[in-house]
C-alpha atoms as a PDB file:
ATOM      1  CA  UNK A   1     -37.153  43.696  19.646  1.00  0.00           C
ATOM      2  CA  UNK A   2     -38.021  44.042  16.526  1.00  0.00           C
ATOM      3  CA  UNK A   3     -40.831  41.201  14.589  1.00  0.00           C
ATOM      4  CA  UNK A   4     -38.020  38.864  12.640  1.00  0.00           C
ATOM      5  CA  UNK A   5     -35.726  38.841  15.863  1.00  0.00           C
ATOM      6  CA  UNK A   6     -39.005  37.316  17.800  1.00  0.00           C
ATOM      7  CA  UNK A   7     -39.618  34.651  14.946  1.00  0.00           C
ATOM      8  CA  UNK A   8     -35.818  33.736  14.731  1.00  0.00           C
ATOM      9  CA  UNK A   9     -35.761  33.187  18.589  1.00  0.00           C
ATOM     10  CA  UNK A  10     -39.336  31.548  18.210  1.00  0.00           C
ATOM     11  CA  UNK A  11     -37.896  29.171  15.853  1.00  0.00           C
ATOM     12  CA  UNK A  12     -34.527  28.399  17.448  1.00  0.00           C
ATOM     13  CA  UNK A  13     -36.860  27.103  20.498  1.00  0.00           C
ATOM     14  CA  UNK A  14     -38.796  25.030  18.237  1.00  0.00           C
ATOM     15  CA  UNK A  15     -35.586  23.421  16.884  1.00  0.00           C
ATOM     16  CA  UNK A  16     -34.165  22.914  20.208  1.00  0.00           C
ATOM     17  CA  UNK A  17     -37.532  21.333  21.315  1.00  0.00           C
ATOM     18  CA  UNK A  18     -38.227  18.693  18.594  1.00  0.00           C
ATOM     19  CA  UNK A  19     -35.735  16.135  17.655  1.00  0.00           C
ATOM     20  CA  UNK A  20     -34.594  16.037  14.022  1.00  0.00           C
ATOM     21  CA  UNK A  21     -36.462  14.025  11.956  1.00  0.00           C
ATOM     22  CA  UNK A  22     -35.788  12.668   8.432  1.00  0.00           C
ATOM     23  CA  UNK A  23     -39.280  12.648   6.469  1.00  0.00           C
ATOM     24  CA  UNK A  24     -38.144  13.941   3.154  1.00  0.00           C
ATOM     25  CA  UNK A  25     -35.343  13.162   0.117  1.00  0.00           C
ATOM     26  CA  UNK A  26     -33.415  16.178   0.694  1.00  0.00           C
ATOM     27  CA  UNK A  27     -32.809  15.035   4.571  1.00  0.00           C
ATOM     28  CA  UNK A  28     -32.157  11.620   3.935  1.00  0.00           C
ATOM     29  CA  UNK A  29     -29.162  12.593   1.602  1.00  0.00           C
ATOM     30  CA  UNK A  30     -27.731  14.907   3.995  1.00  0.00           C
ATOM     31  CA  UNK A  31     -27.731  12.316   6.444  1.00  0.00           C
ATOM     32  CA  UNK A  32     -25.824  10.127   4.150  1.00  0.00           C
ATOM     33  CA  UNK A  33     -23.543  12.953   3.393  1.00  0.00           C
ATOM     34  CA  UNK A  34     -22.819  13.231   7.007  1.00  0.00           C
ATOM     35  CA  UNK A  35     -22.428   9.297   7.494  1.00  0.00           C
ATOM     36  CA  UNK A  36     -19.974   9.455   4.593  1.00  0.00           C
ATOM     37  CA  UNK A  37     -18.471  12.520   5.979  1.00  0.00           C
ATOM     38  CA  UNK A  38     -18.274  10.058   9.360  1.00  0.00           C
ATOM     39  CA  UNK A  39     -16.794   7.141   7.867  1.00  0.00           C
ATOM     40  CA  UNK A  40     -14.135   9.598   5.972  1.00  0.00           C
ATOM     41  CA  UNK A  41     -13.126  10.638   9.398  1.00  0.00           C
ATOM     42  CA  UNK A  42     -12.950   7.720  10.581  1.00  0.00           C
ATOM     43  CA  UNK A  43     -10.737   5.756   7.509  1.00  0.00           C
ATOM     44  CA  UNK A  44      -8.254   8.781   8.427  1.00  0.00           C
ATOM     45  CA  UNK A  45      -8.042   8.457  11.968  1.00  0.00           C
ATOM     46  CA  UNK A  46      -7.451   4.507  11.364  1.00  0.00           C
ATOM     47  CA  UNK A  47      -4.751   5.278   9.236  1.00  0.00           C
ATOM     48  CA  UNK A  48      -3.181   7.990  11.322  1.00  0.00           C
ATOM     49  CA  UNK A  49      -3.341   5.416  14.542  1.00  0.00           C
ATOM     50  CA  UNK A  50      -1.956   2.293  11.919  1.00  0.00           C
ATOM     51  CA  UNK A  51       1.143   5.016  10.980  1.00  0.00           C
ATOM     52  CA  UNK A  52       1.766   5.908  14.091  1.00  0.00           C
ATOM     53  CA  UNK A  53       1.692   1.871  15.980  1.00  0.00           C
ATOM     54  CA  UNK A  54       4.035   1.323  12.663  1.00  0.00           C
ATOM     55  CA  UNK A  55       6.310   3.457  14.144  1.00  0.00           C
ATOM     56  CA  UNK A  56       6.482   2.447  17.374  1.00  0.00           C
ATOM     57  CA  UNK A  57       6.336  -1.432  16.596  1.00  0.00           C
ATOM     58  CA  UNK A  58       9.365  -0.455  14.627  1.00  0.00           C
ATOM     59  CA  UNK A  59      11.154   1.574  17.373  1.00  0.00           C
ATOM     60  CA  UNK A  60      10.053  -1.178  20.154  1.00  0.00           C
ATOM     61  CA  UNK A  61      11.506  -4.178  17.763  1.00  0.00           C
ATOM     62  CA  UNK A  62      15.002  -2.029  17.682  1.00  0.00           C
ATOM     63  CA  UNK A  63      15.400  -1.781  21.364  1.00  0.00           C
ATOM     64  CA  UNK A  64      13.917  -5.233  21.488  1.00  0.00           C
ATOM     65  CA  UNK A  65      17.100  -6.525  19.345  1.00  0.00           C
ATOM     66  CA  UNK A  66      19.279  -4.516  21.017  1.00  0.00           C
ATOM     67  CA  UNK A  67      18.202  -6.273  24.395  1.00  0.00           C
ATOM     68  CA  UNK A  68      18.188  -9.683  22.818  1.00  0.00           C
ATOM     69  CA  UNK A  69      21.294  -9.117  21.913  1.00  0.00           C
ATOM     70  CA  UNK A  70      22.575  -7.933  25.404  1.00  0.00           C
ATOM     71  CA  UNK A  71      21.055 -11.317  26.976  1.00  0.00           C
ATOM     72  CA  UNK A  72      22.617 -13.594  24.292  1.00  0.00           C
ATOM     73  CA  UNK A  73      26.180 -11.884  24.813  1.00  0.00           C
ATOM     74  CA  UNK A  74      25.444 -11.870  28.461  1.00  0.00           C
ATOM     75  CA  UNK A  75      24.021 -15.778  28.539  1.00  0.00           C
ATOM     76  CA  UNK A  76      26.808 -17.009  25.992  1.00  0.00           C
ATOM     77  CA  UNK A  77      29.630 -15.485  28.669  1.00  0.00           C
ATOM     78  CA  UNK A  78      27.730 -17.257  31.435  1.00  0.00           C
ATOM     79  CA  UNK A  79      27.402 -20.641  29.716  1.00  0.00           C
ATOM     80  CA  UNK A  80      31.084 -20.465  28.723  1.00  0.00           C
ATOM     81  CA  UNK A  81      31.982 -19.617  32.708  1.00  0.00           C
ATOM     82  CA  UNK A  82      29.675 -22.908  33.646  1.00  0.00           C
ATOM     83  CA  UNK A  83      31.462 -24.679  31.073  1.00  0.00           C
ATOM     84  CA  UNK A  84      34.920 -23.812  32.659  1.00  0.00           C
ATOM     85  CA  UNK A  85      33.600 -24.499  36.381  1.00  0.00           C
ATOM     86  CA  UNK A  86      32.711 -28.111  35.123  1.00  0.00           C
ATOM     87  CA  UNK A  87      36.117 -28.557  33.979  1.00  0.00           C
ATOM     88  CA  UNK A  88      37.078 -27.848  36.890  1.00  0.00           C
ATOM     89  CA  UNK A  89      34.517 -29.994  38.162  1.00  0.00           C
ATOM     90  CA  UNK A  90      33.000 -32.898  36.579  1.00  0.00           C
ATOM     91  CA  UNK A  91      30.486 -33.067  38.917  1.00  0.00           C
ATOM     92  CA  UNK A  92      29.201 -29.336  38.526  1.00  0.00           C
ATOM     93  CA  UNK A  93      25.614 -29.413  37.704  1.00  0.00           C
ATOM     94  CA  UNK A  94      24.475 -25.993  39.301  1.00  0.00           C
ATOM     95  CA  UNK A  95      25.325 -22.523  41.359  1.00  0.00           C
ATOM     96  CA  UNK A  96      22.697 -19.924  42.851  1.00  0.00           C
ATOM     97  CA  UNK A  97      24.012 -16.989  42.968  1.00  0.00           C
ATOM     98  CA  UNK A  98      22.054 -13.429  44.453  1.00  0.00           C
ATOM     99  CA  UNK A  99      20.838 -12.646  41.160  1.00  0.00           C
ATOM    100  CA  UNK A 100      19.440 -16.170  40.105  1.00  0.00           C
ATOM    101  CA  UNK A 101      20.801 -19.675  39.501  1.00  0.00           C
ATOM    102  CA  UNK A 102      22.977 -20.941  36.792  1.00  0.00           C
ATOM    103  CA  UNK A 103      22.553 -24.580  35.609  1.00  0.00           C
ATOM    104  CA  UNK A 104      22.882 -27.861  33.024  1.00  0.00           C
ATOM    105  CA  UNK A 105      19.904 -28.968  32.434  1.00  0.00           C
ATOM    106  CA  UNK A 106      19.234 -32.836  30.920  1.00  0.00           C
ATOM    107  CA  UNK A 107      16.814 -32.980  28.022  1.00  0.00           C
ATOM    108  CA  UNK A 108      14.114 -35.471  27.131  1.00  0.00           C
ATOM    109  CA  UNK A 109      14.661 -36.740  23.900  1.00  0.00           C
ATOM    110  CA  UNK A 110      12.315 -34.902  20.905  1.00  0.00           C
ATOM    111  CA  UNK A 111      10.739 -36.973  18.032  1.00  0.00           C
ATOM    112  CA  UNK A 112      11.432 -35.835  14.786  1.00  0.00           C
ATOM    113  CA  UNK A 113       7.491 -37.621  12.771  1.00  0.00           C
ATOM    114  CA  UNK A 114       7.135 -37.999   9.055  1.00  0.00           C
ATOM    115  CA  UNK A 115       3.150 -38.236   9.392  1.00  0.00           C
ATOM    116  CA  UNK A 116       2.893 -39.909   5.971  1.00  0.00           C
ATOM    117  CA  UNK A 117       5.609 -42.856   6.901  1.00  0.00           C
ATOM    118  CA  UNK A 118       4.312 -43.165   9.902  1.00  0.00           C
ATOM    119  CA  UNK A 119       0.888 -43.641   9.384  1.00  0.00           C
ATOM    120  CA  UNK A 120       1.705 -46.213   6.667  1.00  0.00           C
ATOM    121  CA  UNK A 121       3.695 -48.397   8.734  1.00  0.00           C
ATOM    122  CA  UNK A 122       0.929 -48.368  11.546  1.00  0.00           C
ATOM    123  CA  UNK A 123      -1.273 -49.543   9.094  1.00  0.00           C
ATOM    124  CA  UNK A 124       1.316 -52.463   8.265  1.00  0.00           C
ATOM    125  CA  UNK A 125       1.711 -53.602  11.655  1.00  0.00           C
ATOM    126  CA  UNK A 126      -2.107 -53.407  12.110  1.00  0.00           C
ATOM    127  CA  UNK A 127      -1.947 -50.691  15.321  1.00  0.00           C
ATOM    128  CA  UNK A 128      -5.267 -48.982  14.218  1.00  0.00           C
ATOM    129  CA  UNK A 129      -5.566 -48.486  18.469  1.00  0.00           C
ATOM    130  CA  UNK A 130      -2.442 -45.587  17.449  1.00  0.00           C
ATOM    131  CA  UNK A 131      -4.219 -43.975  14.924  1.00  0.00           C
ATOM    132  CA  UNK A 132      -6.619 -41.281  16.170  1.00  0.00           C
ATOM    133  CA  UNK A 133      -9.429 -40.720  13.393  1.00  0.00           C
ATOM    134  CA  UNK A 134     -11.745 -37.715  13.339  1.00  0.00           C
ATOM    135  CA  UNK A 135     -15.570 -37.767  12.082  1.00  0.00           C
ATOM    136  CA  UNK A 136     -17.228 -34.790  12.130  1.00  0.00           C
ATOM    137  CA  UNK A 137     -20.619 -33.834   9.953  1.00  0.00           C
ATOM    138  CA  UNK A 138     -21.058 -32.229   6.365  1.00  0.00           C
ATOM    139  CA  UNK A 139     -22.773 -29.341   7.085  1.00  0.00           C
ATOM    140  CA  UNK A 140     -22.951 -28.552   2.996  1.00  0.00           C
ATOM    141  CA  UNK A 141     -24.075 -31.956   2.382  1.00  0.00           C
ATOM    142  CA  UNK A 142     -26.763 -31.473   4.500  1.00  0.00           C
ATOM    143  CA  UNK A 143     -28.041 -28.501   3.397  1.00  0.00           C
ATOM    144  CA  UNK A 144     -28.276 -30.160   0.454  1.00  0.00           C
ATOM    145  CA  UNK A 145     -30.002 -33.632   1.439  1.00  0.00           C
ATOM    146  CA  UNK A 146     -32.254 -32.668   3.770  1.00  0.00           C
ATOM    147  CA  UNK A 147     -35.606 -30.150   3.476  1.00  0.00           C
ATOM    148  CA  UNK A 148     -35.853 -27.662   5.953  1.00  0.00           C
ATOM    149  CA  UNK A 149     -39.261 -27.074   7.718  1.00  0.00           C
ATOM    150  CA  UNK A 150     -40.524 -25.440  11.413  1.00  0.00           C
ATOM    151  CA  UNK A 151     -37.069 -25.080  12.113  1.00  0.00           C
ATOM    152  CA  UNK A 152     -35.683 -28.210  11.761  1.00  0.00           C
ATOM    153  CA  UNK A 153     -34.620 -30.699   8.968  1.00  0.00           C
ATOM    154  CA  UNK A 154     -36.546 -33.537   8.166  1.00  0.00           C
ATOM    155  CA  UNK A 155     -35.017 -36.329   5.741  1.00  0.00           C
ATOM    156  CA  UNK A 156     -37.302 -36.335   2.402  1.00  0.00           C
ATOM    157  CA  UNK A 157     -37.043 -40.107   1.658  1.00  0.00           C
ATOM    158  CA  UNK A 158     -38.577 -41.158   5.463  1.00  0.00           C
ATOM    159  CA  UNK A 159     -39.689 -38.055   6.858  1.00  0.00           C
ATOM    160  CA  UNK A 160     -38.003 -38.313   9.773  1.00  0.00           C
ATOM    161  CA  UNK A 161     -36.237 -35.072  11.679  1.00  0.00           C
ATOM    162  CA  UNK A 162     -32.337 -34.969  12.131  1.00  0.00           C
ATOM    163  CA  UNK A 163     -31.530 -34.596  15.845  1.00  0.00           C
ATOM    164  CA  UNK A 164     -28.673 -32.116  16.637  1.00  0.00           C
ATOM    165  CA  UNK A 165     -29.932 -29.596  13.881  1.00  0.00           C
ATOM    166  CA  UNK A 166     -32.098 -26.425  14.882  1.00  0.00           C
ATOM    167  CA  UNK A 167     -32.491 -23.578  12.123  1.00  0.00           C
ATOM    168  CA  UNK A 168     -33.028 -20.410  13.427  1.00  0.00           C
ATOM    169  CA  UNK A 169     -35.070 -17.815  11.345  1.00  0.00           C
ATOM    170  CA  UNK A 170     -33.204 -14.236  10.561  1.00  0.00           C
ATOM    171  CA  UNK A 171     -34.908 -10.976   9.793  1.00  0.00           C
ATOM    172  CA  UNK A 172     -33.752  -8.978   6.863  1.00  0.00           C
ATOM    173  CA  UNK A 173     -31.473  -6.242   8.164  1.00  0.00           C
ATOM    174  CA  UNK A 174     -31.004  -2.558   7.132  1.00  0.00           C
ATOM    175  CA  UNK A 175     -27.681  -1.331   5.454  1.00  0.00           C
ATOM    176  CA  UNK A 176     -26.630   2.204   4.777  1.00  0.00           C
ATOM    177  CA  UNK A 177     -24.315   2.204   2.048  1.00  0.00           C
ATOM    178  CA  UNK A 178     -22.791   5.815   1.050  1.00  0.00           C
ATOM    179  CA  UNK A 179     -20.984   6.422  -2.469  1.00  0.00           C
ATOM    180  CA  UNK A 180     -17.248   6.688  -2.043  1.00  0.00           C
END
């Protein structure tokens, strides 16, 4: 074997043996080359996927409409048969049959509220007890009123700490941002 054969072998060993490092400019860029290179591949697959689901929510919302549209036909022949059967009958209320159960069903009644109106004349007749009222804290207020310190807030008027606050301290994080 001839003297550059041994130091290309010698140095394929050393690169399998010791993990790549980034320790100069050069490096660093072609890592960010490759992350952008990364993120490329990935915006494509995304979009290939989204096309691809587009198509299919499209193809399952036709045979969707098409079965819809079976059941309708289907339920609108079996509530006019019902119908007929309770003319037949006045007292017809219900039939099981193998396949399931055909049936008139009474309804409670449903409100129809006009929040505004009614909220207004509740106030008129004084029924307060019917009126559901919601308090909930100002966060941004409170950033603003209050100093923070050791975690908590503490009021800057009394010095006292606000209960039911607890401020938790971040690190700075590390962002790798790659030039479109």
């Amino acid at each position: 074997m001839n003297e550059f054969a041994e130091k290309f072998n010698e140095f394929q060993e050393n690169q399998e043996q010791q993990p790549f490092v980034i320790d100069d400019d050069s490096k660093a860029d072609w890592a960010l080359r490759k992350i952008k290179l990364a993120q490329a591949k990935k915006e494509e697959l995304s979009n290939f996927v989204q096309s691809e689901m587009d198509k299919l929510e499209a193809y399952q919302a036709q045979e969707q409409k098409k079965l819809d549209d079976d059941i309708d036909r289907l339920q609108g022949m079996l509530s006019t048969y019902a119908l007929q059967k309770r003319e037949n009958d006045p007292k017809f209320k219900s039939q099981s049959l193998p396949n399931g159960r055909i049936r008139f069903v009474k309804q409670q009644p449903k409100y129809h509220y006009e929040d505004d109106m009614l909220l207004e004349s509740l106030k008129k007749l004084e029924r307060s007890d019917l009126i559901k009222v919601k308090e909930a804290p100002n966060k941004e207020a409170l950033k603003k009123e209050f100093i923070p310190h050791d975690g908590k807030l503490i009021d800057p008027e009394t010095g006292e700490v606000l209960e039911g606050v607890t401020i938790e301290e971040r690190e700075e994080t590390f962002k790798v941002e790659v030039n479109k």
